[in-house]
N, C-alpha and C. Protein backbone atom coordinates (compact mmCIF):
# COMPACT_ATOMS: atom_id res chain seq x y z
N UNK A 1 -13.48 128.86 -99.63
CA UNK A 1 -13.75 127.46 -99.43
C UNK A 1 -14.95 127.01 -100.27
N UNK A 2 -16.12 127.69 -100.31
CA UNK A 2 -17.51 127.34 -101.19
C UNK A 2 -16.92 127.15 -102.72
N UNK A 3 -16.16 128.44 -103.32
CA UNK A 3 -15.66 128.08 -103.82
C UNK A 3 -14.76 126.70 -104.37
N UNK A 4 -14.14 126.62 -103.90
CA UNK A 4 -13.50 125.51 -104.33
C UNK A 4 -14.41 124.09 -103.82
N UNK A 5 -15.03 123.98 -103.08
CA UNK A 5 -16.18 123.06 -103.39
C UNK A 5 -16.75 123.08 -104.70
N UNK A 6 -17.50 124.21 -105.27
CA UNK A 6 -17.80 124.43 -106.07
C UNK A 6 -17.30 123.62 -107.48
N UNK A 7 -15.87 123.94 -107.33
CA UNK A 7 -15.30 123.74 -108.42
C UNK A 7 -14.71 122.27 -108.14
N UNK A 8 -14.67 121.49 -107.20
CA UNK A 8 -14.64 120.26 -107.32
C UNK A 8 -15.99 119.26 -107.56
N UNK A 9 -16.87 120.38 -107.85
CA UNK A 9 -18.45 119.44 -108.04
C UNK A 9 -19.12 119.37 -107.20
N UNK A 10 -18.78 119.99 -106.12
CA UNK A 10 -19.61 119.67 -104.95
C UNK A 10 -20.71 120.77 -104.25
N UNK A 11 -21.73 120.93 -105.16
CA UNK A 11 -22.65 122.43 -105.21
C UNK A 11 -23.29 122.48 -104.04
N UNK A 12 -23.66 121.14 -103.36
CA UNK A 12 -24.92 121.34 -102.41
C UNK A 12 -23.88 121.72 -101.51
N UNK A 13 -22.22 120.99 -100.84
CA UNK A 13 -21.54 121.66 -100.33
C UNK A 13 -20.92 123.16 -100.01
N UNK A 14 -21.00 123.47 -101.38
CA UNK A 14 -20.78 124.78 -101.18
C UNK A 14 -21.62 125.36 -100.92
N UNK A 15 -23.22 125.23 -101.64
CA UNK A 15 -24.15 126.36 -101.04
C UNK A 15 -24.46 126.03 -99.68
N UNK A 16 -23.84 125.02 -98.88
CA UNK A 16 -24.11 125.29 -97.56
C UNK A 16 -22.92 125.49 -96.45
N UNK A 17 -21.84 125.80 -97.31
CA UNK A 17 -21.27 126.78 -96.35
C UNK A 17 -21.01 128.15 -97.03
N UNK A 18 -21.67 128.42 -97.93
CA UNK A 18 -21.75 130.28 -98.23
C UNK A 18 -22.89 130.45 -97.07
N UNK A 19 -23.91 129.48 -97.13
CA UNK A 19 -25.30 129.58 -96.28
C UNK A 19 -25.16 130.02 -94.76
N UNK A 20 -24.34 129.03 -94.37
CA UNK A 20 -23.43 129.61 -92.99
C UNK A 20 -22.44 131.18 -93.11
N UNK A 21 -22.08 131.10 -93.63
CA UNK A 21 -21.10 131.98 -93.52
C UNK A 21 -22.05 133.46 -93.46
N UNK A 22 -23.57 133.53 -94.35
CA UNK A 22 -24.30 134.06 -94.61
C UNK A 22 -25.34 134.57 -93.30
N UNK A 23 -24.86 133.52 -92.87
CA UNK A 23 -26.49 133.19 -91.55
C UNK A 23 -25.21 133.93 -90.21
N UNK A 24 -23.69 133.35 -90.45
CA UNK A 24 -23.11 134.08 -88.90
C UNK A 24 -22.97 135.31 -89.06
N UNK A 25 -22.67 135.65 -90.07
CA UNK A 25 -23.03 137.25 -90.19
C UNK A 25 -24.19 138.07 -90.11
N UNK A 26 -24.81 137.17 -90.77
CA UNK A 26 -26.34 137.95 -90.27
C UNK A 26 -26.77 138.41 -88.74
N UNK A 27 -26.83 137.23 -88.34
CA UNK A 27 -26.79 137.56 -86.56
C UNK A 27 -25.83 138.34 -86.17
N UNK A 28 -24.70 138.37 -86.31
CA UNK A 28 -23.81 139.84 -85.94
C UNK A 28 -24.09 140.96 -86.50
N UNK A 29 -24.59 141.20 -87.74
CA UNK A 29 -25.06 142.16 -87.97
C UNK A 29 -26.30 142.64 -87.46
N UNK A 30 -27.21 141.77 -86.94
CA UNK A 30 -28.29 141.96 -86.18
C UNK A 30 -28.31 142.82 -85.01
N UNK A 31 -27.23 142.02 -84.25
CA UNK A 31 -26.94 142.33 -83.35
C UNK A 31 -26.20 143.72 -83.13
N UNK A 32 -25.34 143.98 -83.97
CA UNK A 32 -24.80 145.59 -84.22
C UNK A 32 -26.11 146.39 -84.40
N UNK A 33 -27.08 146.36 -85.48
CA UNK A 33 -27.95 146.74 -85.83
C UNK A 33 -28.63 147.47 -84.44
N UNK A 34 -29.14 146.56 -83.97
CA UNK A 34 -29.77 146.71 -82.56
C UNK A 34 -29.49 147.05 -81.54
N UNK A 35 -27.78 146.98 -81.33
CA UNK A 35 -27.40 148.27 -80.71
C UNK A 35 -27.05 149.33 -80.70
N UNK A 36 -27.01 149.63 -82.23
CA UNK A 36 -27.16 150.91 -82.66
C UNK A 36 -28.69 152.03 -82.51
N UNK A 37 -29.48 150.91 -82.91
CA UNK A 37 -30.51 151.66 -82.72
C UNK A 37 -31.40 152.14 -81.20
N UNK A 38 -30.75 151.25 -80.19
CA UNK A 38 -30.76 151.10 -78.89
C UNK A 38 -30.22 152.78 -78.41
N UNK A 39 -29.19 153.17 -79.45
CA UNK A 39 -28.69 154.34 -79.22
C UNK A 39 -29.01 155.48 -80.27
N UNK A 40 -29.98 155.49 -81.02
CA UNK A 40 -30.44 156.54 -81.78
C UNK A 40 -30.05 156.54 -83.09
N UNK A 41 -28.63 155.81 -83.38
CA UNK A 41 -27.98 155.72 -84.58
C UNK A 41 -28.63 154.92 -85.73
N UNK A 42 -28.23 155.09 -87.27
CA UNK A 42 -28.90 154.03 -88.03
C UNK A 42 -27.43 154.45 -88.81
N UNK A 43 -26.71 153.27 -88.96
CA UNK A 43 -25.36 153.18 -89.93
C UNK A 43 -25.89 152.01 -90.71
N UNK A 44 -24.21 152.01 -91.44
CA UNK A 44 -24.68 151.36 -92.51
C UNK A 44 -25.08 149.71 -92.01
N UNK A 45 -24.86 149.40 -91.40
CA UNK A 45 -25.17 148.48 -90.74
C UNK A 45 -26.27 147.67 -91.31
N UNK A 46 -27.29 148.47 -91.15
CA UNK A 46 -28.77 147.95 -91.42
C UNK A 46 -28.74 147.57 -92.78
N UNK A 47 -27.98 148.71 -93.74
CA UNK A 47 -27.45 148.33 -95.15
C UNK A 47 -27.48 146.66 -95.27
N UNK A 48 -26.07 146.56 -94.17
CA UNK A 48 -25.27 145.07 -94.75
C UNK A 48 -26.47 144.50 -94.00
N UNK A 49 -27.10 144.32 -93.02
CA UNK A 49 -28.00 143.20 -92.63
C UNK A 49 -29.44 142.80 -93.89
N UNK A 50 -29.60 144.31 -94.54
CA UNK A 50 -30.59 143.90 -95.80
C UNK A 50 -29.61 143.50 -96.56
N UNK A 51 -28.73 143.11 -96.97
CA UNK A 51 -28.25 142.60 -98.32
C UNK A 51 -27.52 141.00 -97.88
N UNK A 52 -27.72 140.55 -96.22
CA UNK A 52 -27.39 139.83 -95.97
C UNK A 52 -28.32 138.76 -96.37
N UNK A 53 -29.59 138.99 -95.16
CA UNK A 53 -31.06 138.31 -95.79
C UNK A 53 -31.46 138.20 -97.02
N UNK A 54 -31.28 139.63 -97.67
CA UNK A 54 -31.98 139.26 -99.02
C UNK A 54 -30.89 138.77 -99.86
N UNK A 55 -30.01 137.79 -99.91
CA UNK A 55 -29.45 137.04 -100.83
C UNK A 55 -29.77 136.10 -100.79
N UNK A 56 -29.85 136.05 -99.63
CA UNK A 56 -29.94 134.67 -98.83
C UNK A 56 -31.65 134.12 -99.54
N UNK A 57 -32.45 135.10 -99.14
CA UNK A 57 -33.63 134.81 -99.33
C UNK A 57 -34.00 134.73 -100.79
N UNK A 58 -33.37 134.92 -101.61
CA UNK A 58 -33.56 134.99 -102.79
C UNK A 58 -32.16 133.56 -103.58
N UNK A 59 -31.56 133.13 -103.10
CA UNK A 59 -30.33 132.55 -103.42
C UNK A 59 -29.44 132.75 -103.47
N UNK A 60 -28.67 134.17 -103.48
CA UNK A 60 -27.57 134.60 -104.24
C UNK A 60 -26.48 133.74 -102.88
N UNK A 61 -26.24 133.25 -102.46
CA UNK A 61 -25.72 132.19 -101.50
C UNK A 61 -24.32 132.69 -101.58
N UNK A 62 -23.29 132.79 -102.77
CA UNK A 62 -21.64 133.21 -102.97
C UNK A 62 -21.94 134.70 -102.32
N UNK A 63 -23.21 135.69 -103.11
CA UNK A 63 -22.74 137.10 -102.81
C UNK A 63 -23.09 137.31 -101.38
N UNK A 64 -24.08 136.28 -100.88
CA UNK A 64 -24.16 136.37 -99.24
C UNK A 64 -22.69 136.49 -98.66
N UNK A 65 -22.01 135.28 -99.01
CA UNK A 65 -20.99 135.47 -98.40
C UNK A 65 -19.81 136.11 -98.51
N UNK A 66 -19.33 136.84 -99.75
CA UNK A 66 -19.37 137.54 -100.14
C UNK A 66 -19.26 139.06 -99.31
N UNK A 67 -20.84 139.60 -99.04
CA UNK A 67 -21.08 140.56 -98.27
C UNK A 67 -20.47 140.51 -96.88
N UNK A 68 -20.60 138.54 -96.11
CA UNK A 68 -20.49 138.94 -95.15
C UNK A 68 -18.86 139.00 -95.00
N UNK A 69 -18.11 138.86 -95.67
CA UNK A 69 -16.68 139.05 -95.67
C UNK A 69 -16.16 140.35 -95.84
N UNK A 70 -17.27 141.05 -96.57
CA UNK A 70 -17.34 143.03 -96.10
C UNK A 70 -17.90 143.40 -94.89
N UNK A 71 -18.55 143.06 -94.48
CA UNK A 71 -19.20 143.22 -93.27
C UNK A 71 -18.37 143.23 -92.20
N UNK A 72 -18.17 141.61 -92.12
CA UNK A 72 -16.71 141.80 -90.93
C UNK A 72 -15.21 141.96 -91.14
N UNK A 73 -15.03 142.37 -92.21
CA UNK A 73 -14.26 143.14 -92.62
C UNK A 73 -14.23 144.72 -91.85
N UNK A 74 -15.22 145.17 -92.73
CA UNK A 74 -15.11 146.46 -91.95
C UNK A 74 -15.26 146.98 -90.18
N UNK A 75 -15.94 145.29 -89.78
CA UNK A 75 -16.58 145.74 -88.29
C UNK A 75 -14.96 145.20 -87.25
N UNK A 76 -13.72 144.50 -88.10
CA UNK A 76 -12.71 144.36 -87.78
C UNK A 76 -12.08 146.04 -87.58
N UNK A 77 -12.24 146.48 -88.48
CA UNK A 77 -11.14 148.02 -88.75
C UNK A 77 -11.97 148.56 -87.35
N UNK A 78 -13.06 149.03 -87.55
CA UNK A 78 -13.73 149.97 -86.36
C UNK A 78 -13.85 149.33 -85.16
N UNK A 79 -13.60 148.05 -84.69
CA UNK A 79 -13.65 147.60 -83.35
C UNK A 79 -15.57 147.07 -83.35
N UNK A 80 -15.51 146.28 -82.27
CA UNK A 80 -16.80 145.93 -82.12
C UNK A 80 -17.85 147.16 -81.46
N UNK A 81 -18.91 147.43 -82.03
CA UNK A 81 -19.67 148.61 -81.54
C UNK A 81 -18.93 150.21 -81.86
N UNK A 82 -17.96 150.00 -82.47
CA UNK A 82 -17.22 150.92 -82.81
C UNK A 82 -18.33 151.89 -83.69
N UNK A 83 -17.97 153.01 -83.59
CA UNK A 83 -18.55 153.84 -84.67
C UNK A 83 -18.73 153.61 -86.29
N UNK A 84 -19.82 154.11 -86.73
CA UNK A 84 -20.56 153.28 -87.98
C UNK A 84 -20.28 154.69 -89.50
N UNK A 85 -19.90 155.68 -88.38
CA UNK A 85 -19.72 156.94 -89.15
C UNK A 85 -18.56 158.05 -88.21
N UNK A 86 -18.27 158.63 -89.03
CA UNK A 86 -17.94 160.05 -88.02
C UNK A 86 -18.15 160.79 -87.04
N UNK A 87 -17.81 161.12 -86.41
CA UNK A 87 -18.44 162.20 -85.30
C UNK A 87 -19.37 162.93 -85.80
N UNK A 88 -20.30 163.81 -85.38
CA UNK A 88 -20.92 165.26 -86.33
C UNK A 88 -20.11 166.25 -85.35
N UNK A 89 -19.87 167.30 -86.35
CA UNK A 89 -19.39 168.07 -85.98
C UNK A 89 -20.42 169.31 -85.25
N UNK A 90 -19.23 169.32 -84.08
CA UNK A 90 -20.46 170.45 -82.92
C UNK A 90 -20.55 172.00 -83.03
């Protein structure tokens, strides 16, 4: 969708819904984040929540969103709170 704002001329539109799209992921990733670590774990998680902010915080506004379309992408396949990695083996 930013996209094609984009490309109909409409920039401030688009950078403010990559901005969103950027910002609802962030908070879900937050929120995974933090209950991971609630439980000892550090997945990649924390990964996507730094590359969420720092686009954001820097501009990259498309690859924000972008990321967050990997993000919940992947947090679709594994279920919510789902595992971030493999088992370790015992």
């Amino acid at each position: 969708m930013g996209g094609v704002l984009r490309l109909l001329g409409l920039g401030t539109a688009s950078d403010t819904f990559w901005l969103i799209a950027t910002a609802v992921a962030s908070v879900a990733s937050a929120w995974w984040v933090l209950q991971g670590l609630r439980n000892g774990e550090w997945g990649v998680d924390v990964i996507a929540l730094l590359a969420l902010v720092g686009s954001a915080l820097v501009g990259e506004l498309a690859a924000g969103a972008i990321i967050a379309v990997m993000f919940t992408g992947g947090a679709a396949v594994r279920g919510p709170g789902g595992p971030t990695r493999p088992p370790r083996p015992e």
